[in-house]
PDB file of N, CA and C in Angstrom:
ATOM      1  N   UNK A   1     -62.435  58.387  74.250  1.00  0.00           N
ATOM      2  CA  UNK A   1     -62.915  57.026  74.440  1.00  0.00           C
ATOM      3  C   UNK A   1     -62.381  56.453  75.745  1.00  0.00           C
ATOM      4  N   UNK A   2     -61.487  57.044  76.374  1.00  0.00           N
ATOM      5  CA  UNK A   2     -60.663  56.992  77.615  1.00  0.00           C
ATOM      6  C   UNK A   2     -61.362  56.784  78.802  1.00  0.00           C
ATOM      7  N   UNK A   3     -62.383  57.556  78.812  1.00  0.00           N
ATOM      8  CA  UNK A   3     -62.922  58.277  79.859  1.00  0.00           C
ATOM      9  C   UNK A   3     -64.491  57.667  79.715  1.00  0.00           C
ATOM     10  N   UNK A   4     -64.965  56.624  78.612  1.00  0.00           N
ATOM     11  CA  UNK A   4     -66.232  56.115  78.580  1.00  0.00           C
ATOM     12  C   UNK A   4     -66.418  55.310  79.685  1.00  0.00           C
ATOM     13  N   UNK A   5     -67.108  55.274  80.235  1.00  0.00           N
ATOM     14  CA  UNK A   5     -67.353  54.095  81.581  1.00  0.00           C
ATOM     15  C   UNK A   5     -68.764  53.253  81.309  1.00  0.00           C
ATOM     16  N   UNK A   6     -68.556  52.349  80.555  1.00  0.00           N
ATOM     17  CA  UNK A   6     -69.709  51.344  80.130  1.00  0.00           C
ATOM     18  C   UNK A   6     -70.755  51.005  81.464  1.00  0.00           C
ATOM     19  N   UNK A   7     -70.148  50.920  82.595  1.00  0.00           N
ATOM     20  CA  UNK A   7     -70.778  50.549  83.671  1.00  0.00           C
ATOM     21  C   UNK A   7     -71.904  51.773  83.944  1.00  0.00           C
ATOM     22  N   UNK A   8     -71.230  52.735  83.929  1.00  0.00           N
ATOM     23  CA  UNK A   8     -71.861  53.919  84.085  1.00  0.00           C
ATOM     24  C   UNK A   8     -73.863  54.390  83.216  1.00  0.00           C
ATOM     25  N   UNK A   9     -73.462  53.445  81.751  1.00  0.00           N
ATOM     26  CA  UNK A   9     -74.303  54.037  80.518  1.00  0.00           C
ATOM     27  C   UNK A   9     -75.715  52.560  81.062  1.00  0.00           C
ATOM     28  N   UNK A  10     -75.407  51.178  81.815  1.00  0.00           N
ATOM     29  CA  UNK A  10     -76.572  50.282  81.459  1.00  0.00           C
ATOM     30  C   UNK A  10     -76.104  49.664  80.640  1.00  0.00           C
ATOM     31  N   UNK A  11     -77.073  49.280  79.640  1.00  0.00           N
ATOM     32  CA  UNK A  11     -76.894  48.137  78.733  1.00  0.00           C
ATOM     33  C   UNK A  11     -76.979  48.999  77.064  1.00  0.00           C
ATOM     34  N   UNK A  12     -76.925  48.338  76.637  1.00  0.00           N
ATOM     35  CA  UNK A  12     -76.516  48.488  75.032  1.00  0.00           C
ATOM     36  C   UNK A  12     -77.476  49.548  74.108  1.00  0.00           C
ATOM     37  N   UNK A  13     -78.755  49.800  75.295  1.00  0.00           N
ATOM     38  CA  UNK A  13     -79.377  50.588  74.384  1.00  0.00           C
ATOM     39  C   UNK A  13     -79.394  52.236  74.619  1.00  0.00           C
ATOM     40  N   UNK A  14     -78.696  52.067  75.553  1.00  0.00           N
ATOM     41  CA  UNK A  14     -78.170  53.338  75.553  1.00  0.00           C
ATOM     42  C   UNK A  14     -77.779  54.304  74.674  1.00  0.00           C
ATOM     43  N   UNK A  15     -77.749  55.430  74.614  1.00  0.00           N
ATOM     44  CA  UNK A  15     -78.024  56.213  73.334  1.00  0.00           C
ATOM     45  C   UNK A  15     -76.597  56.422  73.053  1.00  0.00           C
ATOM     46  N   UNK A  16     -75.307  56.803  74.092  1.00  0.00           N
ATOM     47  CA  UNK A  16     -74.329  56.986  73.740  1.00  0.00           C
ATOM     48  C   UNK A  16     -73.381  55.777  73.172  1.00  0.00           C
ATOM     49  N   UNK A  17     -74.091  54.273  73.592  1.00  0.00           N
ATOM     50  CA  UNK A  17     -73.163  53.262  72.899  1.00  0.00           C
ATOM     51  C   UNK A  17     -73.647  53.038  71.486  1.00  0.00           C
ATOM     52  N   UNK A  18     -75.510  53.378  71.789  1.00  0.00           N
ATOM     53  CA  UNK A  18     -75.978  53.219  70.321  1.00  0.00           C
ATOM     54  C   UNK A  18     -75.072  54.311  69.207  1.00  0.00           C
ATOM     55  N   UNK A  19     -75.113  55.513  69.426  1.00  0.00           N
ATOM     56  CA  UNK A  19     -74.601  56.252  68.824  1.00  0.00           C
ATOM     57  C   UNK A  19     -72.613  55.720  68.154  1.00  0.00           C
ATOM     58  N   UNK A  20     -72.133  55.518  69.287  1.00  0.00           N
ATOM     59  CA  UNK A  20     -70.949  54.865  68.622  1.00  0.00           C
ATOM     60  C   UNK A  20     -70.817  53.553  67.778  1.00  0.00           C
ATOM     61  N   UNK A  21     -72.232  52.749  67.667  1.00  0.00           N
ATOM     62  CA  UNK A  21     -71.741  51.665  66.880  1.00  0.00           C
ATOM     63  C   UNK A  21     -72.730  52.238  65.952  1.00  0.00           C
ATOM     64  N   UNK A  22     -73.015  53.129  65.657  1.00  0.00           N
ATOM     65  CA  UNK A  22     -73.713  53.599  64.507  1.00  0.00           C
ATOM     66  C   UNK A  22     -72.557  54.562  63.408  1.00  0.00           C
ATOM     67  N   UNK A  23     -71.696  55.047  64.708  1.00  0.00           N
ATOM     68  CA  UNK A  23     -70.682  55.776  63.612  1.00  0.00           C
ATOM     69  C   UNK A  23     -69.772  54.680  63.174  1.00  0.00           C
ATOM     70  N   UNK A  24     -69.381  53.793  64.032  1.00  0.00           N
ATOM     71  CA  UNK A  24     -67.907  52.309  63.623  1.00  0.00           C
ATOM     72  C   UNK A  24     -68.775  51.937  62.197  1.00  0.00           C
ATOM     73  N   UNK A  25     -70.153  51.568  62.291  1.00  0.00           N
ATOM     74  CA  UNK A  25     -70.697  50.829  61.057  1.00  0.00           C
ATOM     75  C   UNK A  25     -70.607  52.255  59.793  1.00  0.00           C
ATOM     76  N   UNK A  26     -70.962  53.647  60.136  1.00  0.00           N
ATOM     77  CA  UNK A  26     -71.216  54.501  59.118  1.00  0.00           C
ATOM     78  C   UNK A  26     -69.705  54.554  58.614  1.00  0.00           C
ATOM     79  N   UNK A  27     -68.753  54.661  59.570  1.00  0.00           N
ATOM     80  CA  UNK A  27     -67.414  55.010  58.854  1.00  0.00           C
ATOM     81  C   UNK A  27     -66.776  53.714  58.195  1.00  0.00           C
ATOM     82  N   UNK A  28     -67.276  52.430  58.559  1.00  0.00           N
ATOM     83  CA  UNK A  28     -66.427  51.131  57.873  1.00  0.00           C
ATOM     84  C   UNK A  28     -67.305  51.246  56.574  1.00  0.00           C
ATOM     85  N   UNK A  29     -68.217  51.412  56.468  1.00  0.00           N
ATOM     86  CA  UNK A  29     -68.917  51.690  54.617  1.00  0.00           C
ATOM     87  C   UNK A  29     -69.048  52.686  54.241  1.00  0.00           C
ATOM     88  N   UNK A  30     -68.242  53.558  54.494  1.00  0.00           N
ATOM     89  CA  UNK A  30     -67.747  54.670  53.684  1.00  0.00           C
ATOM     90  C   UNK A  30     -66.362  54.214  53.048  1.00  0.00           C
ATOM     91  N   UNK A  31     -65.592  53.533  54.206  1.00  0.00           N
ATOM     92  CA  UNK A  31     -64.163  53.010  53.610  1.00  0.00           C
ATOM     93  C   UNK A  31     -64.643  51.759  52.510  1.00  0.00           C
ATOM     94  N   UNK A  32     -65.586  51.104  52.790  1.00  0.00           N
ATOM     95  CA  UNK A  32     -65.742  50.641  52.204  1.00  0.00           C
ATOM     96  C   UNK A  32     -65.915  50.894  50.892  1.00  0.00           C
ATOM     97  N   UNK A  33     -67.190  51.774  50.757  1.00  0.00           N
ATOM     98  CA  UNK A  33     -67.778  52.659  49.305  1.00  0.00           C
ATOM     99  C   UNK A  33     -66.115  53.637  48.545  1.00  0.00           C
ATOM    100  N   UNK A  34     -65.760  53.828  49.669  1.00  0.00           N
ATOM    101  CA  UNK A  34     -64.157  54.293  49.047  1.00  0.00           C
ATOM    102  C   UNK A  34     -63.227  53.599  48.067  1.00  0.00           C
ATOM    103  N   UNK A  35     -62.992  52.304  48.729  1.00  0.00           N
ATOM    104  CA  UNK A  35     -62.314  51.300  48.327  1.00  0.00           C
ATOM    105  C   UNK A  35     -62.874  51.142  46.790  1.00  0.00           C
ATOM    106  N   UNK A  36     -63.768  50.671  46.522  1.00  0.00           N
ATOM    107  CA  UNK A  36     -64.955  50.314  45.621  1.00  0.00           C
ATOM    108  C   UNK A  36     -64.743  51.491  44.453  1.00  0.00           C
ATOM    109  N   UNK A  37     -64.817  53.268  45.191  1.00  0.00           N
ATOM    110  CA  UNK A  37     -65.183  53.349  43.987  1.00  0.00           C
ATOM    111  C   UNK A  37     -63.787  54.077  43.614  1.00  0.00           C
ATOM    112  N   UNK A  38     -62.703  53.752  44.302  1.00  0.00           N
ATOM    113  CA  UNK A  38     -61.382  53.934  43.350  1.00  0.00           C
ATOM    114  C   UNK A  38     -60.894  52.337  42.588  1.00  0.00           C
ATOM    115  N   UNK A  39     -61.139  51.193  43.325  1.00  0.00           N
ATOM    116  CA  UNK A  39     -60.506  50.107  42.654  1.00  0.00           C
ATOM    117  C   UNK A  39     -61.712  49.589  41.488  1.00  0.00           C
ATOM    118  N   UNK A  40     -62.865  49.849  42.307  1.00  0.00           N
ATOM    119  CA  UNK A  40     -64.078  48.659  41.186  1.00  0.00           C
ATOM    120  C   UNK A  40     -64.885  47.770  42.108  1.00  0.00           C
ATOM    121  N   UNK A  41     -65.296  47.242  41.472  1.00  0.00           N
ATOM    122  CA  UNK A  41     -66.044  45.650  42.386  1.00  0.00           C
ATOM    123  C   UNK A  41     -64.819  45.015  42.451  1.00  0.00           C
ATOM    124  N   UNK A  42     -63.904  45.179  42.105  1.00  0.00           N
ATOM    125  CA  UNK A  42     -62.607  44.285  42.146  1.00  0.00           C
ATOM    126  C   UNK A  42     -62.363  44.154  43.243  1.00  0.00           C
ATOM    127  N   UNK A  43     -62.250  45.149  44.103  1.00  0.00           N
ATOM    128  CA  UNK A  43     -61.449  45.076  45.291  1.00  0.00           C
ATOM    129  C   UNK A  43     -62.444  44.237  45.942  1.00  0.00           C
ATOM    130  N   UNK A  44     -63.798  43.936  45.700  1.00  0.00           N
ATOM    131  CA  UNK A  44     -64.374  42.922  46.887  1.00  0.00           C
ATOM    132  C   UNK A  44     -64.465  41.560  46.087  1.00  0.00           C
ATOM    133  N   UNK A  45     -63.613  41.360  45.295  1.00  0.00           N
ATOM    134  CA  UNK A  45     -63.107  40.340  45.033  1.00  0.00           C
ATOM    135  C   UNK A  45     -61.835  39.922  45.383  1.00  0.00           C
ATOM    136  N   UNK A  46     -60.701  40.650  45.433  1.00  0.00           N
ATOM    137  CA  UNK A  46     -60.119  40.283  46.101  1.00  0.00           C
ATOM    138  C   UNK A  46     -59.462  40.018  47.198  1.00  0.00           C
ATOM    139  N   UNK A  47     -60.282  40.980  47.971  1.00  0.00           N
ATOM    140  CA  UNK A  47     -60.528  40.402  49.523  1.00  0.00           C
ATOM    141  C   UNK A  47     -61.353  39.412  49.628  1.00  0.00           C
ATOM    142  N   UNK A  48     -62.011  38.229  48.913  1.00  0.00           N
ATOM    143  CA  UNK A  48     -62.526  36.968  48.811  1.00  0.00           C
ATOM    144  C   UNK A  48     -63.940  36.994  48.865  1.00  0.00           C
ATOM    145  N   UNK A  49     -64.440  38.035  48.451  1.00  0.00           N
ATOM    146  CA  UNK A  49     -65.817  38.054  48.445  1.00  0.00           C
ATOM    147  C   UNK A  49     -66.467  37.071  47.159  1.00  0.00           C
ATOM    148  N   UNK A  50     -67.057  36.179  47.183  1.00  0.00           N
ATOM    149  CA  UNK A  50     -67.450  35.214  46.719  1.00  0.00           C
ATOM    150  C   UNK A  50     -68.802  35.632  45.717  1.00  0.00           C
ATOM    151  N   UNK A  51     -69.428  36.670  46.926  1.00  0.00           N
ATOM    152  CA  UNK A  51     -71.143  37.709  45.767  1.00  0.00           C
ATOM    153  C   UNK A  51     -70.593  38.893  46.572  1.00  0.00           C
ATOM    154  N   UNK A  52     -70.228  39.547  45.161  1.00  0.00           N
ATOM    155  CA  UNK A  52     -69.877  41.296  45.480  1.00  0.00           C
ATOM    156  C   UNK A  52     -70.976  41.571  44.847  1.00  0.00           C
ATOM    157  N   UNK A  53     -71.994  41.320  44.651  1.00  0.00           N
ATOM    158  CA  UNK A  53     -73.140  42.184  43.830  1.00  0.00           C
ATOM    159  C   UNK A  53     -74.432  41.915  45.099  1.00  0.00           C
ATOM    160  N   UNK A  54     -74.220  41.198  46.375  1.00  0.00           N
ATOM    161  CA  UNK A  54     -75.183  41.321  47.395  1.00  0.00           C
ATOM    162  C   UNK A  54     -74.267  42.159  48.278  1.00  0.00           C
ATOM    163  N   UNK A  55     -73.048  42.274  48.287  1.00  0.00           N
ATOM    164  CA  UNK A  55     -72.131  43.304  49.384  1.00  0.00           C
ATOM    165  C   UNK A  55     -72.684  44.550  48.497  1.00  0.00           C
ATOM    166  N   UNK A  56     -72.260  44.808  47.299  1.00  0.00           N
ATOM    167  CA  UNK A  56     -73.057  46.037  46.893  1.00  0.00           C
ATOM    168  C   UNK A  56     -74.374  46.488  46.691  1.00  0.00           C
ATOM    169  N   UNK A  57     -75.345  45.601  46.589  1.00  0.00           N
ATOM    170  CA  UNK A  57     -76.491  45.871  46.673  1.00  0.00           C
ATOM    171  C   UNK A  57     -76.888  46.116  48.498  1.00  0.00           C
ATOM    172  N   UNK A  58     -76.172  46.210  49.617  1.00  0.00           N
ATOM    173  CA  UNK A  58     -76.438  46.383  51.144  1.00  0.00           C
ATOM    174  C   UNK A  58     -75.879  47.512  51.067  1.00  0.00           C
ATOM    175  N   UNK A  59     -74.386  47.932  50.286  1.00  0.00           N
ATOM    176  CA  UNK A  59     -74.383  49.150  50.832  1.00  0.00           C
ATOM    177  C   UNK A  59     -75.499  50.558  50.206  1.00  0.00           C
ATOM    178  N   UNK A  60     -75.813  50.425  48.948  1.00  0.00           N
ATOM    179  CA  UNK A  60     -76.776  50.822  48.013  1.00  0.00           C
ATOM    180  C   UNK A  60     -78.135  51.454  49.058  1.00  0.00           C
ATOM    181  N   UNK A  61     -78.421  49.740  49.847  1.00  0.00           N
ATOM    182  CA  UNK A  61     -79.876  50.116  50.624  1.00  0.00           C
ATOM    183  C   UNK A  61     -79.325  50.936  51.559  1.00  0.00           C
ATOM    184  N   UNK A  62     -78.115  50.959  51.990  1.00  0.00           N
ATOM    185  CA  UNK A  62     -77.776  51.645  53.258  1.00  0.00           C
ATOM    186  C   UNK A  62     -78.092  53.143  53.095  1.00  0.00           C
ATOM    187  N   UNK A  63     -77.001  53.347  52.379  1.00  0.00           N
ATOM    188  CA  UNK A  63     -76.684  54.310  52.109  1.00  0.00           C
ATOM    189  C   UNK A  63     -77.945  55.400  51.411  1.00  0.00           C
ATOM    190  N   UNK A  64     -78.765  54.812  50.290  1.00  0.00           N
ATOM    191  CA  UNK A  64     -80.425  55.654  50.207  1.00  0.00           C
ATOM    192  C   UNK A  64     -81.069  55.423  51.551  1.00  0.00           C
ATOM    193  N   UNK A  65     -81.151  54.692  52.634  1.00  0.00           N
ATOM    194  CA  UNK A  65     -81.985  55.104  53.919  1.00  0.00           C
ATOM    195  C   UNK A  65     -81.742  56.904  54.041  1.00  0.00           C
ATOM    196  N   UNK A  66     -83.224  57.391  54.432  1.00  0.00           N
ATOM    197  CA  UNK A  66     -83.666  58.135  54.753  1.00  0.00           C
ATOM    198  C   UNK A  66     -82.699  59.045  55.180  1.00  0.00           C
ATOM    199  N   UNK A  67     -82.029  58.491  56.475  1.00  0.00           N
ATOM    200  CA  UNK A  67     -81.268  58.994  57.597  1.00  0.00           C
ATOM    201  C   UNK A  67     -79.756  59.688  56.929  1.00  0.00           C
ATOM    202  N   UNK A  68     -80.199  59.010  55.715  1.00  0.00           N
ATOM    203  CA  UNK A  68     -78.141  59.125  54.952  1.00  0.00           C
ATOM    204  C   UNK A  68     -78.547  59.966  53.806  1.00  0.00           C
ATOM    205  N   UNK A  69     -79.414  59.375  53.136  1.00  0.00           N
ATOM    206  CA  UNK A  69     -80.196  60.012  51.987  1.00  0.00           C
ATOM    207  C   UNK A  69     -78.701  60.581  50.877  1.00  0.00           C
ATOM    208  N   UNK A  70     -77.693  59.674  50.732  1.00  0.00           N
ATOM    209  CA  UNK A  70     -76.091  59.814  50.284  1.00  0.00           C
ATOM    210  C   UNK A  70     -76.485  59.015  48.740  1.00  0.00           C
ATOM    211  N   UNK A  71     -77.090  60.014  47.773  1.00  0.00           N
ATOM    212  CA  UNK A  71     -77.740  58.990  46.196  1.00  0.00           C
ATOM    213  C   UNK A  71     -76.370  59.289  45.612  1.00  0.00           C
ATOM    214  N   UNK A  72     -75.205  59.821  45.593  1.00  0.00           N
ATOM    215  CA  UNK A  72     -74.397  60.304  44.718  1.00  0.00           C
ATOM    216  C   UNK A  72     -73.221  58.931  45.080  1.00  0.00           C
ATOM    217  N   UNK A  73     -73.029  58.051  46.608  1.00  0.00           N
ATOM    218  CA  UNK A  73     -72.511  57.136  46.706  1.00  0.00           C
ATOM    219  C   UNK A  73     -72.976  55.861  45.929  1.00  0.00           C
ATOM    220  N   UNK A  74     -74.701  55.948  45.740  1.00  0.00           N
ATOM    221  CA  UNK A  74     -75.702  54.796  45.236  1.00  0.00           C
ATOM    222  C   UNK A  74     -75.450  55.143  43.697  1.00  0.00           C
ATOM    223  N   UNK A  75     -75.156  56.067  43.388  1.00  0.00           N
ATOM    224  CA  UNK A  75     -75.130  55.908  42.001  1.00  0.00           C
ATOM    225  C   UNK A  75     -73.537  55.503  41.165  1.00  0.00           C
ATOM    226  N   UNK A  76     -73.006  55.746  42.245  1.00  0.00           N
ATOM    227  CA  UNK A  76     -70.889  55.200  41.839  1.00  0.00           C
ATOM    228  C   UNK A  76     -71.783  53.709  42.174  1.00  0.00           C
ATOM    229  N   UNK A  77     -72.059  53.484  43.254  1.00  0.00           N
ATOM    230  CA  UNK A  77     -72.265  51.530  43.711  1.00  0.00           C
ATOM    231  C   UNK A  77     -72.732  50.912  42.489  1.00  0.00           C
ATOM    232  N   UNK A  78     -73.863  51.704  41.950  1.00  0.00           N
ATOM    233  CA  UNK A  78     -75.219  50.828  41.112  1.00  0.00           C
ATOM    234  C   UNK A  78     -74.149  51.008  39.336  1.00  0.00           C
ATOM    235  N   UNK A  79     -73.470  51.888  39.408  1.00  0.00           N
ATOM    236  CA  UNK A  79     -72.091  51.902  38.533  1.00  0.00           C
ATOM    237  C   UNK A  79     -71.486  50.400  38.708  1.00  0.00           C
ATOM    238  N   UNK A  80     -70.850  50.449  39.405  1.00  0.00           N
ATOM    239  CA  UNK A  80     -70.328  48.981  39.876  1.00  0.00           C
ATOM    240  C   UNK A  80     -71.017  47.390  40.065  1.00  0.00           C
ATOM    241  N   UNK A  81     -72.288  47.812  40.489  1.00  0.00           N
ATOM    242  CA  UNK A  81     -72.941  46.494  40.124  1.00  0.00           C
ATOM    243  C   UNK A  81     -73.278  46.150  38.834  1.00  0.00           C
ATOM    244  N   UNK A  82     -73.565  47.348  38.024  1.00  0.00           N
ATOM    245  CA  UNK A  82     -73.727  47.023  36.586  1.00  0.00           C
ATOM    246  C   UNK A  82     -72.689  46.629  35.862  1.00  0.00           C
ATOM    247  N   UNK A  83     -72.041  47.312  36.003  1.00  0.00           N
ATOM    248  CA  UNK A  83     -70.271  46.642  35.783  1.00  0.00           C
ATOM    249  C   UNK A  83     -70.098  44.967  36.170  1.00  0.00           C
ATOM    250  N   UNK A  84     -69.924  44.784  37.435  1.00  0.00           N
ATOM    251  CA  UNK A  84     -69.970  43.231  37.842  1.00  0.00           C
ATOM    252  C   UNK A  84     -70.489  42.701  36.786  1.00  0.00           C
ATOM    253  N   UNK A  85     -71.961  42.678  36.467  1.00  0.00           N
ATOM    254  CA  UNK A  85     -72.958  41.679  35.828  1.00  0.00           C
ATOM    255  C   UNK A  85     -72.813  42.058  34.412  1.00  0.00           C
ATOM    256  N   UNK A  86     -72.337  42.873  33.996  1.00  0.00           N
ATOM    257  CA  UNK A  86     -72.322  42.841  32.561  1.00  0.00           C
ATOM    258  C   UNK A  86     -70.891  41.907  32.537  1.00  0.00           C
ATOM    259  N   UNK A  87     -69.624  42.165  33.140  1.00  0.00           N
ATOM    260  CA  UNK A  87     -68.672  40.934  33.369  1.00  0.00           C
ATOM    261  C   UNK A  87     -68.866  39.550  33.205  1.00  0.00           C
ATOM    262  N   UNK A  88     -69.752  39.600  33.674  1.00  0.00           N
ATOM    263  CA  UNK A  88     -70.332  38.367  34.321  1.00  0.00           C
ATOM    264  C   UNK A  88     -71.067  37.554  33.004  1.00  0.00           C
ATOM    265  N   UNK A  89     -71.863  38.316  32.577  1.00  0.00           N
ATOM    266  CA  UNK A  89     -72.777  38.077  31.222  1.00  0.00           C
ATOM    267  C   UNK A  89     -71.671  37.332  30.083  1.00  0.00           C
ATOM    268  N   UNK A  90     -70.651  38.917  30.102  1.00  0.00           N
ATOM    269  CA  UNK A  90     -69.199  38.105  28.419  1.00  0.00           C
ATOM    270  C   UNK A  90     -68.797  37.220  28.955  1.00  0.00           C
ATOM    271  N   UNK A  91     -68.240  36.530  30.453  1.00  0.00           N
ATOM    272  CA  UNK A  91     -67.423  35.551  31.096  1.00  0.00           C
ATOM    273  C   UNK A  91     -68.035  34.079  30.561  1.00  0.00           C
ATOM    274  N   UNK A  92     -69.886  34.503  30.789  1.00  0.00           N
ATOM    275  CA  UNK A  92     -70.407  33.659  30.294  1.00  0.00           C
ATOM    276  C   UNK A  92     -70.644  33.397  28.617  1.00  0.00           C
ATOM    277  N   UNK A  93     -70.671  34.247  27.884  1.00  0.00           N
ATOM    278  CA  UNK A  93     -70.669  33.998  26.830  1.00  0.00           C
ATOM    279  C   UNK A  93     -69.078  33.455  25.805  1.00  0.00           C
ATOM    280  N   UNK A  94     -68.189  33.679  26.725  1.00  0.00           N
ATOM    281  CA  UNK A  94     -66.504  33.152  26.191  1.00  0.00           C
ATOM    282  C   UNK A  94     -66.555  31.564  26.633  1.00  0.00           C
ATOM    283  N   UNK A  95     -67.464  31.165  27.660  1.00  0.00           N
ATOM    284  CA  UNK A  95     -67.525  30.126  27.600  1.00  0.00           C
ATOM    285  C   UNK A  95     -67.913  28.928  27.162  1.00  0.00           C
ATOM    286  N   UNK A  96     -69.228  29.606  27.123  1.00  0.00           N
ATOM    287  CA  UNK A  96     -70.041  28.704  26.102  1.00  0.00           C
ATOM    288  C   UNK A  96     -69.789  28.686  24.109  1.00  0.00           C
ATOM    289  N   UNK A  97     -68.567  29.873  24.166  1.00  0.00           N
ATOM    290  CA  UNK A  97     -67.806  29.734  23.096  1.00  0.00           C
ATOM    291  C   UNK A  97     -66.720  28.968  22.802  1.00  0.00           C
ATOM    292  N   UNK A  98     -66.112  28.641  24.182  1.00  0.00           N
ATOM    293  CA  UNK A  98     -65.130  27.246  24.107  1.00  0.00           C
ATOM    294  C   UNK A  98     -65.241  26.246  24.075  1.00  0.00           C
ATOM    295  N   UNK A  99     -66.719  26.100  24.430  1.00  0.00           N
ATOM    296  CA  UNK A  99     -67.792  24.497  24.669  1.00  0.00           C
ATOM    297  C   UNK A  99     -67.743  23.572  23.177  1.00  0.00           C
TER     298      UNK A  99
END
């Protein structure tokens, strides 16, 4: 990365810068999908994610694109979103039991 000379490549659509922000984004949602599927949807809760079931439903689309065609990550995710919302469902039903 030493030796990249941006001046050298033009502007952004260049294939070799395209190519590196295609791997920064492929490798941060893998750590991501990592995180996820050792802790849970938990962990994007408690890094303050407010809707972990639209953070997991993006990596889901990502990850089935064509180009990745990675169903064995989509099926741990779609694990986890079902998880979330069934949570979500008893959270609601303990409540309207305290009502």
């Amino acid at each position: 990365m030493e030796d990249f000379n941006f001046d050298k490549h033009g502007n952004s659509s260049d294939q070799p810068i395209k190519e590196l922000v295609e791997r920064v984004q492929y490798d941060t949602f893998v750590q991501a999908f990592d995180c996820i599927d050792e802790m849970g949807y938990e962990f994007l809760i408690t890094k303050g994610s407010k809707k972990p079931l639209r953070i997991l439903k993006m990596l889901i689309e990502y990850f089935q694109h064509p180009d990745r065609e990675e169903y064995e990550k989509c099926a741990v995710l779609l694990e986890a979103a079902k998880g979330y919302r069934q949570n979500k469902k008893e959270l609601k039903k303990l409540k309207k039991t305290k009502e």
